[in-house]
Structures are given as C-alpha cells and as structure tokens.
PDB file of N, CA and C in Angstrom:
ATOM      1  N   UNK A   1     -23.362   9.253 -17.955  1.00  0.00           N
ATOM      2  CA  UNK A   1     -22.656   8.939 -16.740  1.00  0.00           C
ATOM      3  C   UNK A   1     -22.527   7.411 -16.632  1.00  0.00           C
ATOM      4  N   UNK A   2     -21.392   6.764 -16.369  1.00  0.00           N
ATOM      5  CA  UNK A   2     -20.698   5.767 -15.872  1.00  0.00           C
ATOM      6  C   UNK A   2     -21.484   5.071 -14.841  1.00  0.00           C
ATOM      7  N   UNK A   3     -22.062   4.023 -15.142  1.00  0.00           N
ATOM      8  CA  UNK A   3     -22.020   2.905 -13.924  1.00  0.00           C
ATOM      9  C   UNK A   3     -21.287   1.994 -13.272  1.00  0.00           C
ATOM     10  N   UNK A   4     -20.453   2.040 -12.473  1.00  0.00           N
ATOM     11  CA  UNK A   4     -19.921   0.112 -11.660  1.00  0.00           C
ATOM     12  C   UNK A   4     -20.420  -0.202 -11.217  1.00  0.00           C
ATOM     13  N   UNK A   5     -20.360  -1.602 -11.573  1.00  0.00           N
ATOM     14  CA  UNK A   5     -20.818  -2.614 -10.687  1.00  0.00           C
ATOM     15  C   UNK A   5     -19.808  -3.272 -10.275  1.00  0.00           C
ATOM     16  N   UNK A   6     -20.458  -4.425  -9.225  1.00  0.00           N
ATOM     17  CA  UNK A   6     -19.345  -5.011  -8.589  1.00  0.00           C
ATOM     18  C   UNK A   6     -19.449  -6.523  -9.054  1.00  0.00           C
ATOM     19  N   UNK A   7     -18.852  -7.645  -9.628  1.00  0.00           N
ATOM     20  CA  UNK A   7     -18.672  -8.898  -9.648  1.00  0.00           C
ATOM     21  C   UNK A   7     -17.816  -9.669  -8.705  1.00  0.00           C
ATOM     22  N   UNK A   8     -18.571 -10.611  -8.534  1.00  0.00           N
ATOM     23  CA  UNK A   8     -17.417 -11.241  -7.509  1.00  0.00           C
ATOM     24  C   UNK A   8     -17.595 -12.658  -8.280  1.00  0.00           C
ATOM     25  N   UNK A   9     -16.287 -13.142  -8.936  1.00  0.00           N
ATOM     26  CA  UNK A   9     -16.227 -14.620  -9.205  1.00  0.00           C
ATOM     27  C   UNK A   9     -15.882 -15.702  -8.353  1.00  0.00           C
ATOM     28  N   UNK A  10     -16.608 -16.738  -8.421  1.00  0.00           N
ATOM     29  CA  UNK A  10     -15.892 -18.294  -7.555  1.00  0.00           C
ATOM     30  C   UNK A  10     -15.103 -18.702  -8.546  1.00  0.00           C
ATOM     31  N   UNK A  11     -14.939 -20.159  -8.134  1.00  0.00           N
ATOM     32  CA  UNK A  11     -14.235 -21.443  -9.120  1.00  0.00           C
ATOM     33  C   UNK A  11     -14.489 -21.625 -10.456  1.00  0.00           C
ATOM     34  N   UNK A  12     -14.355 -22.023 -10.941  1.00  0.00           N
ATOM     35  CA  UNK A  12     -14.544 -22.415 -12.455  1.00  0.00           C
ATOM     36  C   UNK A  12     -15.119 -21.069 -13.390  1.00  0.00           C
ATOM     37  N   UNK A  13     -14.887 -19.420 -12.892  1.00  0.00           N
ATOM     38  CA  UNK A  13     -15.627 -18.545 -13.179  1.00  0.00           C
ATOM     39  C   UNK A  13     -16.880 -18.568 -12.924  1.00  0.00           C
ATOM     40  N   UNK A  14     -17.638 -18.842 -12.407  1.00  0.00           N
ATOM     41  CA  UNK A  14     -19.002 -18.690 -12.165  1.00  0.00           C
ATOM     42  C   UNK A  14     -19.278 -17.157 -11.158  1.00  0.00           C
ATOM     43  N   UNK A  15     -19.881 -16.671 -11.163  1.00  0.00           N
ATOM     44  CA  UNK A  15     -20.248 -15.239 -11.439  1.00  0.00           C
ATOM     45  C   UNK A  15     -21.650 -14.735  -9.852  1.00  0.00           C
ATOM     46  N   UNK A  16     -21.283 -15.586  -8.614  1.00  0.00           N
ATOM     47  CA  UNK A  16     -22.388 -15.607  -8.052  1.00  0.00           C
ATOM     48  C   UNK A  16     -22.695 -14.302  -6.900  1.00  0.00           C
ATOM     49  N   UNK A  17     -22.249 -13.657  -7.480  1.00  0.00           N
ATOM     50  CA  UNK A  17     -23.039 -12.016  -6.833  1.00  0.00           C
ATOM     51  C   UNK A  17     -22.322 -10.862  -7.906  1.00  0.00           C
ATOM     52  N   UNK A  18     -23.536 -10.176  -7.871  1.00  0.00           N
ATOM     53  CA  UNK A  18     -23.255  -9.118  -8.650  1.00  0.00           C
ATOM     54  C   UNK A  18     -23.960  -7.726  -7.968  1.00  0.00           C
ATOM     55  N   UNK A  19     -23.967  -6.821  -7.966  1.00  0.00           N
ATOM     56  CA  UNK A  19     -24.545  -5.473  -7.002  1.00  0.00           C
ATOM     57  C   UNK A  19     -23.477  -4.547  -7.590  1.00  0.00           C
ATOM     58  N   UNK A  20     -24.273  -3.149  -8.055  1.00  0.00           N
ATOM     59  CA  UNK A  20     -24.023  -1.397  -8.458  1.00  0.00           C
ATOM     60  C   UNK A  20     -23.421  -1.162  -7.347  1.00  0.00           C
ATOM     61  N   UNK A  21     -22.541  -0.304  -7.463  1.00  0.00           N
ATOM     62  CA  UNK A  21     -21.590   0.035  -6.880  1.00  0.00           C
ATOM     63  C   UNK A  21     -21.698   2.088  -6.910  1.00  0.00           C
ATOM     64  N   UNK A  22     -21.846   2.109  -7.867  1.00  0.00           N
ATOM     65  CA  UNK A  22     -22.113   3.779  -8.230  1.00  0.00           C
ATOM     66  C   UNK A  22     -22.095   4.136  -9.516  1.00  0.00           C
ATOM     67  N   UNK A  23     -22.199   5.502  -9.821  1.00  0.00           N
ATOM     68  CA  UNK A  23     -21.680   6.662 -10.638  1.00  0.00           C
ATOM     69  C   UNK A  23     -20.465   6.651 -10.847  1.00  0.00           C
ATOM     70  N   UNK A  24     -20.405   7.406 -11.506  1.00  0.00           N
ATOM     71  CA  UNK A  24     -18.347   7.835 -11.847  1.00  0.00           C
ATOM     72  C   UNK A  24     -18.595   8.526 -10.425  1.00  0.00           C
ATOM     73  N   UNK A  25     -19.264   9.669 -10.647  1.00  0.00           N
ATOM     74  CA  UNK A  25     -19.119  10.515  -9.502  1.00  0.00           C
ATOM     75  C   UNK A  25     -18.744  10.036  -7.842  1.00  0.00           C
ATOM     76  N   UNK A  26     -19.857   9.005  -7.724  1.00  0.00           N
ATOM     77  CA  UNK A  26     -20.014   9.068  -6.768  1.00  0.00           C
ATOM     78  C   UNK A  26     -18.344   7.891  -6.156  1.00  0.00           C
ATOM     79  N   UNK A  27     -18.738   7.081  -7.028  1.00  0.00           N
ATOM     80  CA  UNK A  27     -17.194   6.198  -7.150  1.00  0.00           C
ATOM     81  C   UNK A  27     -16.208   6.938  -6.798  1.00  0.00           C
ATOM     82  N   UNK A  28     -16.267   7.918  -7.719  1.00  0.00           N
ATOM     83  CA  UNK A  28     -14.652   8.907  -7.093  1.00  0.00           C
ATOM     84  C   UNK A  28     -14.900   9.730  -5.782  1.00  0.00           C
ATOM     85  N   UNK A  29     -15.429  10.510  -5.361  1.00  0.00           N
ATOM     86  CA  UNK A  29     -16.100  11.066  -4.177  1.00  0.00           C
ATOM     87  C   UNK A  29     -16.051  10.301  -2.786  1.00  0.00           C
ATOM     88  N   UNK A  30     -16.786   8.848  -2.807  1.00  0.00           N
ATOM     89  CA  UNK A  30     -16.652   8.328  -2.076  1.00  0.00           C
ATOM     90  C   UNK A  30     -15.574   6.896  -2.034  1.00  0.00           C
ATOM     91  N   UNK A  31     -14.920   6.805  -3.213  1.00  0.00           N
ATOM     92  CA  UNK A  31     -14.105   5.340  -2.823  1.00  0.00           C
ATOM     93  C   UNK A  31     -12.529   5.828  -3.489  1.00  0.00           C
ATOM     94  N   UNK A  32     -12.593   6.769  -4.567  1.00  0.00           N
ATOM     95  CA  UNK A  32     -11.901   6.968  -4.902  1.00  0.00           C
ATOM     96  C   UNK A  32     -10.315   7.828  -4.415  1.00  0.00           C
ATOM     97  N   UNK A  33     -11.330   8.852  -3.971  1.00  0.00           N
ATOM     98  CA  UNK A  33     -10.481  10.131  -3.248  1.00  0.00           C
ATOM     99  C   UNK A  33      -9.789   9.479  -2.126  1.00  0.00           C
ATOM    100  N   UNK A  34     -10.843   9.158  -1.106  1.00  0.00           N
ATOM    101  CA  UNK A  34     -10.682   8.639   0.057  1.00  0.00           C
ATOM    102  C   UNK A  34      -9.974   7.544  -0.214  1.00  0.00           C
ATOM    103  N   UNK A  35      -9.836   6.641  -0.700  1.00  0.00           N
ATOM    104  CA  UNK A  35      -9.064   5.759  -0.718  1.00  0.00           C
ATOM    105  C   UNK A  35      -7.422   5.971  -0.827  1.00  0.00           C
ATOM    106  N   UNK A  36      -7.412   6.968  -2.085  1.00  0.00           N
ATOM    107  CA  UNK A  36      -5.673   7.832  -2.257  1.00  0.00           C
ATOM    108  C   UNK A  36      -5.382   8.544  -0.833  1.00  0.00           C
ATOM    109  N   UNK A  37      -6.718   9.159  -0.163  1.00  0.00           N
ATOM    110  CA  UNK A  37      -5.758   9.849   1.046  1.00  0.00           C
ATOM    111  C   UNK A  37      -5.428   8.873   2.090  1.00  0.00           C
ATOM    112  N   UNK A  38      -6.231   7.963   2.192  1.00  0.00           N
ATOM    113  CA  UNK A  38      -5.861   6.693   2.920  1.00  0.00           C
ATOM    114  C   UNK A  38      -4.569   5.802   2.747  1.00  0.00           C
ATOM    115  N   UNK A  39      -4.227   6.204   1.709  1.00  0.00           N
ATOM    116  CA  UNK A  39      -2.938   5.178   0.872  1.00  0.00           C
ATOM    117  C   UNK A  39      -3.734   3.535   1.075  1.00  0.00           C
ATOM    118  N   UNK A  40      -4.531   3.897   0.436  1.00  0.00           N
ATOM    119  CA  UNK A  40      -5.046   2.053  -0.257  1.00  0.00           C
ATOM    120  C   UNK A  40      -5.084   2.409  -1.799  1.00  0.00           C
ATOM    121  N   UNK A  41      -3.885   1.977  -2.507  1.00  0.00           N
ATOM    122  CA  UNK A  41      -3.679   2.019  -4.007  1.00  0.00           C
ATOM    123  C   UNK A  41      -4.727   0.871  -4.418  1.00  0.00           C
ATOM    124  N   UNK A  42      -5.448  -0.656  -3.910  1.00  0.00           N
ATOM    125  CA  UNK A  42      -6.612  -1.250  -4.541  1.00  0.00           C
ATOM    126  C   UNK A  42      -7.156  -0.735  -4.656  1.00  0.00           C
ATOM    127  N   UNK A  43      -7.972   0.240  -3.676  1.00  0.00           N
ATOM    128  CA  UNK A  43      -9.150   1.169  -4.162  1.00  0.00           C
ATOM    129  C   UNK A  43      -9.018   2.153  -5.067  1.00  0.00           C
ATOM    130  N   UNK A  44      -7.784   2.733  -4.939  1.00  0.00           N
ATOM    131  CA  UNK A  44      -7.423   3.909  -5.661  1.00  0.00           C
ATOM    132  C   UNK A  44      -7.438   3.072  -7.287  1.00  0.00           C
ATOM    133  N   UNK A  45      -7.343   2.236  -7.666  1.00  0.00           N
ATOM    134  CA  UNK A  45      -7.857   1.730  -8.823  1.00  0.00           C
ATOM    135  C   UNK A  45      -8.497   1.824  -9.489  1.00  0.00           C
ATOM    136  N   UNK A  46      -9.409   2.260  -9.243  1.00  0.00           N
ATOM    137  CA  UNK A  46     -11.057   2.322  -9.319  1.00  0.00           C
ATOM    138  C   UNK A  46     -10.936   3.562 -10.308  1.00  0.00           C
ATOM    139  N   UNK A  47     -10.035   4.758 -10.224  1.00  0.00           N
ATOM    140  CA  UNK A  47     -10.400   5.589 -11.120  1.00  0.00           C
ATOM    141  C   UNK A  47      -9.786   5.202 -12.075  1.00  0.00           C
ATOM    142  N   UNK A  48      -9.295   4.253 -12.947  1.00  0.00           N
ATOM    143  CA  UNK A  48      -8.816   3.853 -14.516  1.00  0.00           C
ATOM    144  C   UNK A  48     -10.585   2.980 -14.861  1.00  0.00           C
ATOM    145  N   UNK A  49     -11.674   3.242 -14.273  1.00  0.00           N
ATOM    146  CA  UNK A  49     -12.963   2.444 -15.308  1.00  0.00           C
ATOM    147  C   UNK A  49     -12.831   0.881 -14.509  1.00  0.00           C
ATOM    148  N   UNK A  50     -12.109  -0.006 -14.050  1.00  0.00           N
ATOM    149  CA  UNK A  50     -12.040  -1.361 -13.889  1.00  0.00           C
ATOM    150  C   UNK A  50     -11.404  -1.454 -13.028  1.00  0.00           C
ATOM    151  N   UNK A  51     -11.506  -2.401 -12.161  1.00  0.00           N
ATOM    152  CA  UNK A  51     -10.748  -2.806 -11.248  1.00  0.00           C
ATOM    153  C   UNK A  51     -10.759  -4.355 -11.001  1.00  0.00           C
ATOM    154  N   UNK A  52      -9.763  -4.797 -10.753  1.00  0.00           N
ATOM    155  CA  UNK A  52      -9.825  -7.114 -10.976  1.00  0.00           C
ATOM    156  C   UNK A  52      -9.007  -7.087  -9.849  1.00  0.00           C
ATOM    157  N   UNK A  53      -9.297  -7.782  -8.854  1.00  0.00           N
ATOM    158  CA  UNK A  53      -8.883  -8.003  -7.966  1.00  0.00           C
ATOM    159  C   UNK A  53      -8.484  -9.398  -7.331  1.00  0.00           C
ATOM    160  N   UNK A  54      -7.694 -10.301  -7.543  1.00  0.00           N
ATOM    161  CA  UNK A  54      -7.374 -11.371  -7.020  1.00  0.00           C
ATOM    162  C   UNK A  54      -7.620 -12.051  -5.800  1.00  0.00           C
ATOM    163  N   UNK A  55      -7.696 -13.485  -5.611  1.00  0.00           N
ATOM    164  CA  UNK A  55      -7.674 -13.696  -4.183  1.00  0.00           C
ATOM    165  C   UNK A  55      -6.403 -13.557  -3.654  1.00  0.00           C
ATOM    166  N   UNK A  56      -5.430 -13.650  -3.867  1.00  0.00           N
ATOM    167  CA  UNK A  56      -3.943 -13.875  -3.492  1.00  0.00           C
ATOM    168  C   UNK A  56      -3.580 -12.079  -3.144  1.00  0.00           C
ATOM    169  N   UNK A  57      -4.573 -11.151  -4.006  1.00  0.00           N
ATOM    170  CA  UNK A  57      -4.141  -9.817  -3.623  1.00  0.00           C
ATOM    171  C   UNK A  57      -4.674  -9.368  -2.159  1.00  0.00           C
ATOM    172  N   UNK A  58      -5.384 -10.244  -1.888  1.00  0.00           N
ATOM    173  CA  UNK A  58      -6.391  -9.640  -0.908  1.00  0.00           C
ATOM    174  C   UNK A  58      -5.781 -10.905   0.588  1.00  0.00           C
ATOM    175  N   UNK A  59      -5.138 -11.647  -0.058  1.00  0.00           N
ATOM    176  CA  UNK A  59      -4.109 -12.530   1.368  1.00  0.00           C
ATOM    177  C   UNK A  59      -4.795 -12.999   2.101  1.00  0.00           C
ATOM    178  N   UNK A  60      -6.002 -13.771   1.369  1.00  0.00           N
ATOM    179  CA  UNK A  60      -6.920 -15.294   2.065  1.00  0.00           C
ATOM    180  C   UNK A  60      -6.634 -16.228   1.280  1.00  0.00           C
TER     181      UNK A  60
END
C-alpha cells in the first residue's frame, strides 16, 4: 500500500514542512472522492499518485 506525503516548498526550493498525508485508500475515500463530488479538480488530482501544486494555482 501507497503512502503520500505532503511537501510544501519555499524559495530557492528549500523543502520546510513535510507531514503523511495517507494510504491510497484512505487518500481516495477521504480527499479523493469527495473532492470529484465537490467539483475541486486540485484535489481530484490526487488520484494519478502526485500532485504539484503552484502558488499562482492557488491565487496568493
């Protein structure tokens, strides 16, 4: 079974939080599903294994 985690990068790539996120399972169950019935296609991401998320995607 599949682990995510979560990275969050600053400036110059530096790497300053990192924290598990789930299972495959639980990933899809709780962020995955829900996210498609919600119509949030970022989250719905999550089921291709990876997800990269920009600052400019997120509109700060």
């Amino acid at each position: 079974m599949m682990s995510y985690d979560v990275w969050v990068y600053g400036p110059e790539g530096r790497k300053p939080f990192e924290a598990p996120l789930g299972t495959t399972r639980v990933v899809d169950e709780h962020w995955v599903r829900r996210a498609r019935r919600l119509g949030l296609p970022l989250l719905s991401g999550l089921s291709a294994g990876f997800l990269t998320v920009r600052q400019a995607e997120l509109g700060i």
